[in-house]
PDB file of N, CA and C in Angstrom:
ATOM      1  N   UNK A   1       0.820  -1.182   0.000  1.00  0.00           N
ATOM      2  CA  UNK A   1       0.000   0.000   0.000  1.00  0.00           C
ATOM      3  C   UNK A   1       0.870   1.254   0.000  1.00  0.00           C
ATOM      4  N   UNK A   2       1.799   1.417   0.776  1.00  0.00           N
ATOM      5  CA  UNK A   2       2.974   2.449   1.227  1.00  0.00           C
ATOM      6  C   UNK A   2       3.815   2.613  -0.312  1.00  0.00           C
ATOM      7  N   UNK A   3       3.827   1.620  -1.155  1.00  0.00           N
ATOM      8  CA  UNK A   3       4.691   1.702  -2.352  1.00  0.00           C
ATOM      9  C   UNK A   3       3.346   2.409  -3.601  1.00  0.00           C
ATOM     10  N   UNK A   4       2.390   1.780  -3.914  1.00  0.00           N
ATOM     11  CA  UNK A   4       1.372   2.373  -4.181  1.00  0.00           C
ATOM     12  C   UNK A   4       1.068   3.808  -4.002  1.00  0.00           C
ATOM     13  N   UNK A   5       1.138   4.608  -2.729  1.00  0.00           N
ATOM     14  CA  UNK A   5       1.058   5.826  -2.455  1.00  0.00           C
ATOM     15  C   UNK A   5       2.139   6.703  -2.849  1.00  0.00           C
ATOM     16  N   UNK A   6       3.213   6.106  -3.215  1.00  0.00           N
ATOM     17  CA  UNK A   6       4.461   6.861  -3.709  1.00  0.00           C
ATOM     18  C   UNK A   6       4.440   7.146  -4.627  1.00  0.00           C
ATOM     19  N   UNK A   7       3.856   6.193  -5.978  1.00  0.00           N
ATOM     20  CA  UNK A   7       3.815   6.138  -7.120  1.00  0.00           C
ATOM     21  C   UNK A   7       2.935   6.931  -7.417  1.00  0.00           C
ATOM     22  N   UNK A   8       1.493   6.844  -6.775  1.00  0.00           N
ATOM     23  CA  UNK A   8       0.643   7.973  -7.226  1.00  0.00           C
ATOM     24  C   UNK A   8       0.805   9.234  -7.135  1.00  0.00           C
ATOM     25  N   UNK A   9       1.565   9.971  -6.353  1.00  0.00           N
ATOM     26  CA  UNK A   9       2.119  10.925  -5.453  1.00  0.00           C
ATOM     27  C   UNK A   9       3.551  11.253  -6.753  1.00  0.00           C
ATOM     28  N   UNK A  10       4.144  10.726  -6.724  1.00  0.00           N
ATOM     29  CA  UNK A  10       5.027  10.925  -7.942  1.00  0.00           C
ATOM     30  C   UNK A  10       4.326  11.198  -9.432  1.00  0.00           C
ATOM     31  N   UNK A  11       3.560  10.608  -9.643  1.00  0.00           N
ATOM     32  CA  UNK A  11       2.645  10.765 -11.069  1.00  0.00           C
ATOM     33  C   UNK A  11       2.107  12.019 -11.098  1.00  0.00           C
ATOM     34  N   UNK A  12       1.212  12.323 -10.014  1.00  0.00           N
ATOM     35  CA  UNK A  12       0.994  13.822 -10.261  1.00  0.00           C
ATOM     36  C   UNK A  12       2.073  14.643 -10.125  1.00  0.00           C
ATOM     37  N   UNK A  13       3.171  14.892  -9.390  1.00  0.00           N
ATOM     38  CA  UNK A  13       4.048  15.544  -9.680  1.00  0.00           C
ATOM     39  C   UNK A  13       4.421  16.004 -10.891  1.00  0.00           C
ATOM     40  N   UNK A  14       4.844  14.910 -12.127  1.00  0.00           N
ATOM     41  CA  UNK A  14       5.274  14.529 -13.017  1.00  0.00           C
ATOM     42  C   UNK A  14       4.102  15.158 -13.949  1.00  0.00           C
ATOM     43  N   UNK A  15       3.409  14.763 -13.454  1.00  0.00           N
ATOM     44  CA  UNK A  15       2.177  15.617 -14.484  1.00  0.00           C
ATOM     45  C   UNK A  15       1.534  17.233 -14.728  1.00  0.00           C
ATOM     46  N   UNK A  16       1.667  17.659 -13.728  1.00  0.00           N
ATOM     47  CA  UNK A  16       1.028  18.415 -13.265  1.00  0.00           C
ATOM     48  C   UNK A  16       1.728  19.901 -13.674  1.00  0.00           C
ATOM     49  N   UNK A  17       3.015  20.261 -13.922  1.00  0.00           N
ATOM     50  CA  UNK A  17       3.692  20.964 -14.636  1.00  0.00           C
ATOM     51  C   UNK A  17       3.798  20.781 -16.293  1.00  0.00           C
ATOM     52  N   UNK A  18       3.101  20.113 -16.863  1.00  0.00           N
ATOM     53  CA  UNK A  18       3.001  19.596 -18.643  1.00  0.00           C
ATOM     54  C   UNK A  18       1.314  21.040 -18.533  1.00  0.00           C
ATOM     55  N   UNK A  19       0.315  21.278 -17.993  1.00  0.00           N
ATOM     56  CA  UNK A  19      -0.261  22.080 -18.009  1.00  0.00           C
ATOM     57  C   UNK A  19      -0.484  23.227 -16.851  1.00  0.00           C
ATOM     58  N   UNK A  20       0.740  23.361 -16.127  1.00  0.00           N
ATOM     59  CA  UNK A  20       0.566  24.067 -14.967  1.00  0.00           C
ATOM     60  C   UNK A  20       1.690  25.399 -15.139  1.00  0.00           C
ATOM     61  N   UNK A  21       2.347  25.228 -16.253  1.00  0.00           N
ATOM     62  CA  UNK A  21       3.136  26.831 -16.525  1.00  0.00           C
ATOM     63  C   UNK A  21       2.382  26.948 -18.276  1.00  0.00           C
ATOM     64  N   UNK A  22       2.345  28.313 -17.745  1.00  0.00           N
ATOM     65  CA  UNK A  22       1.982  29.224 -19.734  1.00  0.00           C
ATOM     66  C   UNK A  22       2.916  28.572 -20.633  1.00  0.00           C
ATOM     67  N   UNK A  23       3.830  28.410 -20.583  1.00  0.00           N
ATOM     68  CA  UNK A  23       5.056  28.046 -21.396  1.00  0.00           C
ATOM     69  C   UNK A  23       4.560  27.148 -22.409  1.00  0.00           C
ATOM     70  N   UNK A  24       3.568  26.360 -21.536  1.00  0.00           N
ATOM     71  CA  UNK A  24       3.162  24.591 -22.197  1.00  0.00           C
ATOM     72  C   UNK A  24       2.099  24.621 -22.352  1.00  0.00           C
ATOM     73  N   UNK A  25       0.842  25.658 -22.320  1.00  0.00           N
ATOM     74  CA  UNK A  25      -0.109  25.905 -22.935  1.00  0.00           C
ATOM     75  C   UNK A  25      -0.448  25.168 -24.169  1.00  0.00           C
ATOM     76  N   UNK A  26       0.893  26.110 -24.900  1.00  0.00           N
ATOM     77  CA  UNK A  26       0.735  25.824 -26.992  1.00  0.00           C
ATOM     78  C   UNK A  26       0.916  24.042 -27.068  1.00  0.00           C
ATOM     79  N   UNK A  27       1.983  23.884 -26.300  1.00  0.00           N
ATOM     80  CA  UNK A  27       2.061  21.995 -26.193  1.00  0.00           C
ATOM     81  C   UNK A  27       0.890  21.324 -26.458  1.00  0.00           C
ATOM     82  N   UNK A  28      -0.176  21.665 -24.884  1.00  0.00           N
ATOM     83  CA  UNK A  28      -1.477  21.159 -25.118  1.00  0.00           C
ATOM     84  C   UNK A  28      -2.214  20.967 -25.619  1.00  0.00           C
ATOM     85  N   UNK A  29      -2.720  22.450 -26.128  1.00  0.00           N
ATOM     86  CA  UNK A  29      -3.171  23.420 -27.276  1.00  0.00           C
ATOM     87  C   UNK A  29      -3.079  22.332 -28.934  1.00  0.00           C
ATOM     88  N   UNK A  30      -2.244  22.229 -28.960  1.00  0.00           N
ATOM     89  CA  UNK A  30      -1.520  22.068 -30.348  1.00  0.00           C
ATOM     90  C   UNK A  30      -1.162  20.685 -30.442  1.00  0.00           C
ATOM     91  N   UNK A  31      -1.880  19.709 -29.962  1.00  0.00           N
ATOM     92  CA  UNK A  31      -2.274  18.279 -30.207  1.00  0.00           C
ATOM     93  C   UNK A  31      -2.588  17.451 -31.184  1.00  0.00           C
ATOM     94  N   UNK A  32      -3.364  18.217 -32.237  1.00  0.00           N
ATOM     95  CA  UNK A  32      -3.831  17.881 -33.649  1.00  0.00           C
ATOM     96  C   UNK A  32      -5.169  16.947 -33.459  1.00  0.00           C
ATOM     97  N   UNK A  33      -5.911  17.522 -32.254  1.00  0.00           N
ATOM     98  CA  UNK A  33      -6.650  16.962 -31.929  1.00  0.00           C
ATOM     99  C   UNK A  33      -7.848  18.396 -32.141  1.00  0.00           C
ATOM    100  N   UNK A  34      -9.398  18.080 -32.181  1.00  0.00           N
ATOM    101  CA  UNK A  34     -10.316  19.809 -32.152  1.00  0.00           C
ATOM    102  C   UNK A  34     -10.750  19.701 -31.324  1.00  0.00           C
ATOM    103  N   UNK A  35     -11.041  21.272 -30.896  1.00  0.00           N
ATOM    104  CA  UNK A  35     -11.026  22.247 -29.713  1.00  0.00           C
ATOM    105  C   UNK A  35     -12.443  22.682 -29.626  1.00  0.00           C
ATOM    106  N   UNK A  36     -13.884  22.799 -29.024  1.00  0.00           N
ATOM    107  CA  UNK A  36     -14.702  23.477 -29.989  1.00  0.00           C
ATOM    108  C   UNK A  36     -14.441  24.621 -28.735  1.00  0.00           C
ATOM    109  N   UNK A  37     -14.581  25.803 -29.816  1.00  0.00           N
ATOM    110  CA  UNK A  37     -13.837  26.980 -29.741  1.00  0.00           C
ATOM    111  C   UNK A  37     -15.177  27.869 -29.732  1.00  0.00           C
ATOM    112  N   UNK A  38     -15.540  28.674 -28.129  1.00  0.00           N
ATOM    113  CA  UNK A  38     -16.350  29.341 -28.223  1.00  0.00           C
ATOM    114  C   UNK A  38     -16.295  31.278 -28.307  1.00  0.00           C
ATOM    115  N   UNK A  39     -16.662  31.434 -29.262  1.00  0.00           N
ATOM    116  CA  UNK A  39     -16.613  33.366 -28.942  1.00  0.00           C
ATOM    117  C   UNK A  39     -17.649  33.703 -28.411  1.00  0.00           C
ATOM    118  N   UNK A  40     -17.981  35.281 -27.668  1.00  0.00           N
ATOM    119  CA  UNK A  40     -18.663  35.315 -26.639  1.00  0.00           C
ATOM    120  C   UNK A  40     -19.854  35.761 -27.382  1.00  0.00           C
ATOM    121  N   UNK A  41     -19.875  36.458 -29.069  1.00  0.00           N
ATOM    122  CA  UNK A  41     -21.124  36.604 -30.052  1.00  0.00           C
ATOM    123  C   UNK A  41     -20.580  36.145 -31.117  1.00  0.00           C
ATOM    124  N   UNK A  42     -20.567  35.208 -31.090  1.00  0.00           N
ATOM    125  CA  UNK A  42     -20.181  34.437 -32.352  1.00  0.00           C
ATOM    126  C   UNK A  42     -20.040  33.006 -32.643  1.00  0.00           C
ATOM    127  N   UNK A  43     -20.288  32.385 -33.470  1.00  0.00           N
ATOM    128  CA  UNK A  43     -21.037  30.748 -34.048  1.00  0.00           C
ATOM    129  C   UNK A  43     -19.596  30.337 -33.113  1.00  0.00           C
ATOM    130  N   UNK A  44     -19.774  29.131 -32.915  1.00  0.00           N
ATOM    131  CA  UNK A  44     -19.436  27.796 -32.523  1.00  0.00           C
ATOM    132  C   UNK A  44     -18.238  27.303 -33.403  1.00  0.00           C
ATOM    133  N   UNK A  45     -17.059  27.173 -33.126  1.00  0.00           N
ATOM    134  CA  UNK A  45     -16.502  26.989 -34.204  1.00  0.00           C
ATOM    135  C   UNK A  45     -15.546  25.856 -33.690  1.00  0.00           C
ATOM    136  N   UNK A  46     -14.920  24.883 -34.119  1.00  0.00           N
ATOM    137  CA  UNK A  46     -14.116  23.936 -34.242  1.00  0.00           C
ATOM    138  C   UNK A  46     -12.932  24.174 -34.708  1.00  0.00           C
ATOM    139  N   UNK A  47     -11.824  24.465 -33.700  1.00  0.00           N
ATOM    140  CA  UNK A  47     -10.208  24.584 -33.793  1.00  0.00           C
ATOM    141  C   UNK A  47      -9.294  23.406 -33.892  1.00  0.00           C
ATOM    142  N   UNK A  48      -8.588  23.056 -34.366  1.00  0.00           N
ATOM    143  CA  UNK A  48      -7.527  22.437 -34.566  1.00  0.00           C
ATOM    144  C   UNK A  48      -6.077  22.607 -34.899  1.00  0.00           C
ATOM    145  N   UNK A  49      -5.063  22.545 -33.662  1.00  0.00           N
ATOM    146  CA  UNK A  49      -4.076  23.350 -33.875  1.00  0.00           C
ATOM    147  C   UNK A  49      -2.540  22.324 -34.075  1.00  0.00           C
ATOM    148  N   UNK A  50      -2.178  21.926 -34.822  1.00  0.00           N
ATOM    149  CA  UNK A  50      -1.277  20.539 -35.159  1.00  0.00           C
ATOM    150  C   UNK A  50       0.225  21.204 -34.656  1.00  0.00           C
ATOM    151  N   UNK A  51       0.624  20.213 -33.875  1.00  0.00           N
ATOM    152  CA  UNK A  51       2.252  20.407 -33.555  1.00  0.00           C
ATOM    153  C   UNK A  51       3.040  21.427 -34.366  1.00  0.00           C
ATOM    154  N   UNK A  52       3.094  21.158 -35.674  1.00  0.00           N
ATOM    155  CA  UNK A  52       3.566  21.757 -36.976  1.00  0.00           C
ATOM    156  C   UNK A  52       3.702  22.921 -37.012  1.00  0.00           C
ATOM    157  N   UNK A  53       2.585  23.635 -36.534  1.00  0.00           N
ATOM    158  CA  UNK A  53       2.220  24.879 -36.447  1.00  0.00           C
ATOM    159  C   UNK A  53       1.327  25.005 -37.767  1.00  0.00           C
ATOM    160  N   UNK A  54       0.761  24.111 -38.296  1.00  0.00           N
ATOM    161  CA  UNK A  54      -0.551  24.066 -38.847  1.00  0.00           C
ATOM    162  C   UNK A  54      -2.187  24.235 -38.338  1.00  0.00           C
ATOM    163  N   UNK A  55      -3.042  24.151 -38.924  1.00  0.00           N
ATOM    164  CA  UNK A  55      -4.437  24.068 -37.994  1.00  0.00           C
ATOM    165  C   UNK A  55      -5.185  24.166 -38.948  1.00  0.00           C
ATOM    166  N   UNK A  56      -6.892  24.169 -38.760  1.00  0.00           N
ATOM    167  CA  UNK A  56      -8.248  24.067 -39.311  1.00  0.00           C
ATOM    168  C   UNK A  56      -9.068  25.125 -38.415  1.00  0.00           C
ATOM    169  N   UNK A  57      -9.757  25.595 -38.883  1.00  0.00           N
ATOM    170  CA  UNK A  57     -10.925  26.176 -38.038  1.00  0.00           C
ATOM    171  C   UNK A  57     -11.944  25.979 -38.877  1.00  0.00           C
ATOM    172  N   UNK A  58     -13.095  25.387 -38.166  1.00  0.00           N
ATOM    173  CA  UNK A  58     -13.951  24.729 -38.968  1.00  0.00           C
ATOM    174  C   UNK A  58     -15.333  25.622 -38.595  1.00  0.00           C
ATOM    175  N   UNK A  59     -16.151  26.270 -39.142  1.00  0.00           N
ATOM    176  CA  UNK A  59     -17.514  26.606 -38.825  1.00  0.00           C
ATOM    177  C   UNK A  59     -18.615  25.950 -39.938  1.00  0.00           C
ATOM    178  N   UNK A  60     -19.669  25.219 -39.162  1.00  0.00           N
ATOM    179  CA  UNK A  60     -20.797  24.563 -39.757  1.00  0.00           C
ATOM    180  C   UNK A  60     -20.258  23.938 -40.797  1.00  0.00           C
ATOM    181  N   UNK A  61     -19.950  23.715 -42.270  1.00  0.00           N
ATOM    182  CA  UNK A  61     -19.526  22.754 -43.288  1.00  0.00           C
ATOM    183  C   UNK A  61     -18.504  23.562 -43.822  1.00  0.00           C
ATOM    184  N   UNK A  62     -18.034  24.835 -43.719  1.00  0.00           N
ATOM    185  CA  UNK A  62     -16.773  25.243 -44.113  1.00  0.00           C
ATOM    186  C   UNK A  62     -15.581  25.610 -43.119  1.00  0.00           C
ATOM    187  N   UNK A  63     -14.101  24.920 -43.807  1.00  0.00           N
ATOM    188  CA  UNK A  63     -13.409  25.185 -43.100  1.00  0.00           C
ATOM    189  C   UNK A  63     -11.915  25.700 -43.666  1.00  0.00           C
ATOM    190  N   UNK A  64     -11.516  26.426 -43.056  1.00  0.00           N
ATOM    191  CA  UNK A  64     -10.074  26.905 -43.114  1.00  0.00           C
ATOM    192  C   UNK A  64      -8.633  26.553 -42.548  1.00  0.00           C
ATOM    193  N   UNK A  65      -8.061  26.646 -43.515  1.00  0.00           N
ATOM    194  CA  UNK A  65      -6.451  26.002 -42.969  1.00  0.00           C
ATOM    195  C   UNK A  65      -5.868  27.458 -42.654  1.00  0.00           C
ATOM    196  N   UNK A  66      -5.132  27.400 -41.249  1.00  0.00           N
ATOM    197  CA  UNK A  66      -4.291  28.213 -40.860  1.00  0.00           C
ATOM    198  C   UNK A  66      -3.543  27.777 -39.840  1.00  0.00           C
ATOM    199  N   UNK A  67      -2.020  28.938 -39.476  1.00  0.00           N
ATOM    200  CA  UNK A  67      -1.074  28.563 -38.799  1.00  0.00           C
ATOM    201  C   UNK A  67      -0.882  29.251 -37.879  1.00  0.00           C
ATOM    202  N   UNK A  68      -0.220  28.814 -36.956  1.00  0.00           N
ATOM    203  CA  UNK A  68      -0.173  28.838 -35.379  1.00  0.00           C
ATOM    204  C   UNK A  68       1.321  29.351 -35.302  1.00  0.00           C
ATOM    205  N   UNK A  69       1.616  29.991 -34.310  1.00  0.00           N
ATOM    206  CA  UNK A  69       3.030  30.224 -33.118  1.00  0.00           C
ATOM    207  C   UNK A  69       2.817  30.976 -32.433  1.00  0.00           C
ATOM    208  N   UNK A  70       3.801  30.120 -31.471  1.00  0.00           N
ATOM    209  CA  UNK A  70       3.745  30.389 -30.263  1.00  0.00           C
ATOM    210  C   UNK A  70       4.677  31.694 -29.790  1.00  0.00           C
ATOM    211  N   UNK A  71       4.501  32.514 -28.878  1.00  0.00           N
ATOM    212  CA  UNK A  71       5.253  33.888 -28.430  1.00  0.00           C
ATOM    213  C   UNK A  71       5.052  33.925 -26.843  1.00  0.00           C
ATOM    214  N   UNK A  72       5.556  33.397 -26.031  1.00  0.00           N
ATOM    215  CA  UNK A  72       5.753  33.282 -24.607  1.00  0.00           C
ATOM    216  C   UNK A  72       4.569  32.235 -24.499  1.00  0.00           C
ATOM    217  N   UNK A  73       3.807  33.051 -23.356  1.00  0.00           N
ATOM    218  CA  UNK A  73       2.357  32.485 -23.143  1.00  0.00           C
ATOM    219  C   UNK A  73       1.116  32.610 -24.472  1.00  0.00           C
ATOM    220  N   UNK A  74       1.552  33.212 -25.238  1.00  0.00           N
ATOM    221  CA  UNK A  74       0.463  33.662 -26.246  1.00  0.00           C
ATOM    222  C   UNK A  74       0.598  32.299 -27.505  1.00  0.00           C
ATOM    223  N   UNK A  75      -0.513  32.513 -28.092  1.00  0.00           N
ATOM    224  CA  UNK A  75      -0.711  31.793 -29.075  1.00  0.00           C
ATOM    225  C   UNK A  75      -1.169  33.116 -30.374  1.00  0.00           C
ATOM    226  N   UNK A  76      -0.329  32.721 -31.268  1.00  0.00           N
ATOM    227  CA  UNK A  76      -0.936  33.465 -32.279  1.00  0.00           C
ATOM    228  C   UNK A  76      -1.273  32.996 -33.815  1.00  0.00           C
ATOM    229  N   UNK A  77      -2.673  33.336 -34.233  1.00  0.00           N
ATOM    230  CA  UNK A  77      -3.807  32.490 -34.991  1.00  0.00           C
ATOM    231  C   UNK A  77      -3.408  33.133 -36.529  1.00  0.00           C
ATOM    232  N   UNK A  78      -2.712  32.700 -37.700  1.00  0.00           N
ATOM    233  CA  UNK A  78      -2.842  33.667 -38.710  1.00  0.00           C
ATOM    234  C   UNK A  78      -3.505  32.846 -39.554  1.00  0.00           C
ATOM    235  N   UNK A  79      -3.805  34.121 -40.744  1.00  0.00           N
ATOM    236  CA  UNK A  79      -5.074  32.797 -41.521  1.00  0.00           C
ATOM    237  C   UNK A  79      -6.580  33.101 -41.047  1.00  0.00           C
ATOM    238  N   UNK A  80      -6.992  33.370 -40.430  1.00  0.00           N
ATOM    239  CA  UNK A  80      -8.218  33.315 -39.432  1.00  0.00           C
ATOM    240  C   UNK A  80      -8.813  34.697 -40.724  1.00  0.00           C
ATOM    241  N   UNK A  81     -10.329  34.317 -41.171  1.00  0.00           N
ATOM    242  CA  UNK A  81     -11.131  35.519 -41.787  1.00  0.00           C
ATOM    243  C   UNK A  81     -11.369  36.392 -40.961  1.00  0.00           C
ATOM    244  N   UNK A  82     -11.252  37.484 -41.563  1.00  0.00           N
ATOM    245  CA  UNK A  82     -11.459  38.810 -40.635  1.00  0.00           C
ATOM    246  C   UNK A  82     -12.989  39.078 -40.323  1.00  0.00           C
ATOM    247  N   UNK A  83     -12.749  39.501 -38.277  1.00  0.00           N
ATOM    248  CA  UNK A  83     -13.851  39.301 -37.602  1.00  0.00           C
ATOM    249  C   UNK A  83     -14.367  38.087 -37.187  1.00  0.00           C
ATOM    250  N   UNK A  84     -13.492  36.901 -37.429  1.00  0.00           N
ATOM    251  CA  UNK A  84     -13.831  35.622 -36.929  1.00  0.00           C
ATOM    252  C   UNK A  84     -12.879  34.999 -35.624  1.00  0.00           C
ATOM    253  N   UNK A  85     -12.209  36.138 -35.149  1.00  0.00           N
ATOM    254  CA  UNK A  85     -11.247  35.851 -33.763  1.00  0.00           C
ATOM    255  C   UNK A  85     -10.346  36.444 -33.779  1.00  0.00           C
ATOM    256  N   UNK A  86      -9.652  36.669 -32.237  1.00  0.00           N
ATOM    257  CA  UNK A  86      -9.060  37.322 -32.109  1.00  0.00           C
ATOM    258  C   UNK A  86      -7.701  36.822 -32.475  1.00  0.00           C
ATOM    259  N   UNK A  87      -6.550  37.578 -33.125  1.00  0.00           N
ATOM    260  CA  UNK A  87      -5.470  37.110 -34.039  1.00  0.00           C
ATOM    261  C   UNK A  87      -4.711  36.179 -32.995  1.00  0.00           C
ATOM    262  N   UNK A  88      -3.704  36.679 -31.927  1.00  0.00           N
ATOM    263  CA  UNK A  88      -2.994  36.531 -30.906  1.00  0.00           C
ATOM    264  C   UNK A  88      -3.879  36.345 -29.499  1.00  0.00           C
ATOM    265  N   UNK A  89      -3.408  34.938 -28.864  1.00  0.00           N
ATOM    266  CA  UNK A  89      -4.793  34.685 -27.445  1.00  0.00           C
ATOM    267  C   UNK A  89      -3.692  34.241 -26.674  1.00  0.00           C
ATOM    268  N   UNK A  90      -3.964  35.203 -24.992  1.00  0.00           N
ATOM    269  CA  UNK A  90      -3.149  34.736 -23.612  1.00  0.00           C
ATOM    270  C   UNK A  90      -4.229  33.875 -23.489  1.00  0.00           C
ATOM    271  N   UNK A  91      -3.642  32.554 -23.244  1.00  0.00           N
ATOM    272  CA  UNK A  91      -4.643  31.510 -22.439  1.00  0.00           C
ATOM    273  C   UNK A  91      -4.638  31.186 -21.154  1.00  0.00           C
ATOM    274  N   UNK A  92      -5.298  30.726 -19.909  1.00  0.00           N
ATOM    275  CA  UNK A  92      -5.178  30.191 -18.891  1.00  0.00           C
ATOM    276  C   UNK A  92      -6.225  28.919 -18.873  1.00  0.00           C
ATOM    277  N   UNK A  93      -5.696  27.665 -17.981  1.00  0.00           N
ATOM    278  CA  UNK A  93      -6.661  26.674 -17.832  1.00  0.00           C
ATOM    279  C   UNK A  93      -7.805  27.071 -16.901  1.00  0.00           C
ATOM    280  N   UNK A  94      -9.021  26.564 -17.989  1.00  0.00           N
ATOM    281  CA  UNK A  94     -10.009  26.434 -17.120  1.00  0.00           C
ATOM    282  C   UNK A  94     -10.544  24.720 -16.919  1.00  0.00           C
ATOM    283  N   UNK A  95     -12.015  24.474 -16.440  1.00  0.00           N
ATOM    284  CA  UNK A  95     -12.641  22.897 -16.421  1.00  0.00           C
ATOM    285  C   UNK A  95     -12.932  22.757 -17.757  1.00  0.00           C
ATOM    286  N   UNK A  96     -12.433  21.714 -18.006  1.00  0.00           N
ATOM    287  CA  UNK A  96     -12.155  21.385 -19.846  1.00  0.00           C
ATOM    288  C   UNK A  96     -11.666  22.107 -20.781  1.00  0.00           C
ATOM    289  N   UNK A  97     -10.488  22.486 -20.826  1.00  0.00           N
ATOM    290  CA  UNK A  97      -9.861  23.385 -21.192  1.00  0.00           C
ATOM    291  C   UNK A  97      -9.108  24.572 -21.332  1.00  0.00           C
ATOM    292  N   UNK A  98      -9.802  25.446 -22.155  1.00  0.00           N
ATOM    293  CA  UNK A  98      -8.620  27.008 -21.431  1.00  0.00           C
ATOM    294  C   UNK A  98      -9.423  27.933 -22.039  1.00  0.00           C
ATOM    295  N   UNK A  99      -9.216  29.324 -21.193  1.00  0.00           N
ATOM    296  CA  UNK A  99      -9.926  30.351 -21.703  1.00  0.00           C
ATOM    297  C   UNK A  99      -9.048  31.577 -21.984  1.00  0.00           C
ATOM    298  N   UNK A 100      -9.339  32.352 -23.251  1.00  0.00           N
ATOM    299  CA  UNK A 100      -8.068  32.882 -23.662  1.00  0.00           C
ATOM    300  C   UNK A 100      -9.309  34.490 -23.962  1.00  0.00           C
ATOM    301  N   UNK A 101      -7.729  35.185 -23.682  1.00  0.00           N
ATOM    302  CA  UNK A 101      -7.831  36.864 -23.717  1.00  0.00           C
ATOM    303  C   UNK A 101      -7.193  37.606 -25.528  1.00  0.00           C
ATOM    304  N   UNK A 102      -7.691  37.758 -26.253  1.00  0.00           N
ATOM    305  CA  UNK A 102      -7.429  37.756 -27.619  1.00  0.00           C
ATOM    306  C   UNK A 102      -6.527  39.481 -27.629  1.00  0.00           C
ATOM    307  N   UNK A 103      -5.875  39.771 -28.524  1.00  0.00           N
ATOM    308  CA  UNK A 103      -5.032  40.842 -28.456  1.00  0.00           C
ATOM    309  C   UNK A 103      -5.649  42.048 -28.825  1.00  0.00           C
ATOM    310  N   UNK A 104      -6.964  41.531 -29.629  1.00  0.00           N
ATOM    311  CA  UNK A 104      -8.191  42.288 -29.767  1.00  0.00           C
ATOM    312  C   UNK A 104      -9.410  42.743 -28.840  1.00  0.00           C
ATOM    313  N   UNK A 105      -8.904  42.022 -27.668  1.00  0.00           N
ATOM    314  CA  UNK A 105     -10.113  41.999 -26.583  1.00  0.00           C
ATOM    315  C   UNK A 105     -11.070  41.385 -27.202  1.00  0.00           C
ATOM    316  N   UNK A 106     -11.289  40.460 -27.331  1.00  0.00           N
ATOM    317  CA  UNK A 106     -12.255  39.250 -27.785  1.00  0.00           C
ATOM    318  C   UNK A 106     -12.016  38.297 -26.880  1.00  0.00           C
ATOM    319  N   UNK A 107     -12.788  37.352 -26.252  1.00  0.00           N
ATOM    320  CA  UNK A 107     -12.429  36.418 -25.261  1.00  0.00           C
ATOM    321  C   UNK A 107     -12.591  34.802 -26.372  1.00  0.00           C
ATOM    322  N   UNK A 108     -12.310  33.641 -25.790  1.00  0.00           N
ATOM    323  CA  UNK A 108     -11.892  32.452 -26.542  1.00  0.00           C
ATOM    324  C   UNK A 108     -11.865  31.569 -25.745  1.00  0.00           C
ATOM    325  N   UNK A 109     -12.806  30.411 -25.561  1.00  0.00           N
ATOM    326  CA  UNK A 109     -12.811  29.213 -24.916  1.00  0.00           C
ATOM    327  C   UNK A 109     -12.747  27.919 -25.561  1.00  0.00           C
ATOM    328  N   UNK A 110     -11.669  27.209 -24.901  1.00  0.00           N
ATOM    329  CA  UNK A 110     -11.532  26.068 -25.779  1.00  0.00           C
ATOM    330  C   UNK A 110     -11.920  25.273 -24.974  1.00  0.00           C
ATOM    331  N   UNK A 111     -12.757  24.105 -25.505  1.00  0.00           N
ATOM    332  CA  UNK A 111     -13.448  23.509 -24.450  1.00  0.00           C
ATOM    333  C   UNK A 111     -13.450  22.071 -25.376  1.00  0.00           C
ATOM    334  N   UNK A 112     -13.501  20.554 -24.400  1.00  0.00           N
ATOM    335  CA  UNK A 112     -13.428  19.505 -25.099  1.00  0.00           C
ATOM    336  C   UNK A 112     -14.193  18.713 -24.280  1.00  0.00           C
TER     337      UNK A 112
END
């Protein structure tokens, strides 16, 4: 039991800094896995942000290819149609995901 408690106790350690500094945000972020991506007046949209620094943003049956990098804590979106998000987003974790501050003052929730 005593060896058991170590291991679990070590695991979160080990874990818990992969989303617990800004640094590793874009890491997360950028999975190549989709995000559905909420604006605070605006459609529903489906993000996808690939290691590469590739991505998709998908709304209802059309979608767009665009690219990603990273700049400290920020993520920045190019490619994106104008008025469909904010270019550059500070993110922080929220419950299922992260909620991001756009360079435009637009807010951004990625939620899974």
């Amino acid at each position: 039991m005593k060896r058991l408690a170590i291991g679990l106790v070590a695991t979160v350690a080990i874990q818990l800094p992969a989303i617990g500094h800004a640094e590793n945000y874009a890491t997360v972020i950028a999975d190549g896995k989709p995000w559905q991506a909420k604006l605070p007046d605006g459609p529903n949209l489906r993000l996808t942000l690939n290691p590469d620094g590739t991505g998709k943003m998908a709304v209802a049956i059309m979608s767009q290819a665009i690219a990603w990098r990273s700049v400290g804590d920020t993520i920045c979106l190019e490619g994106m149609p104008q008025g469909k998000g904010p270019g550059c987003i500070t993110f922080r974790p929220v419950d299922g995901g992260f909620e991001g501050q756009g360079s435009d003052g637009q807010n951004l929730t990625l939620l899974r």
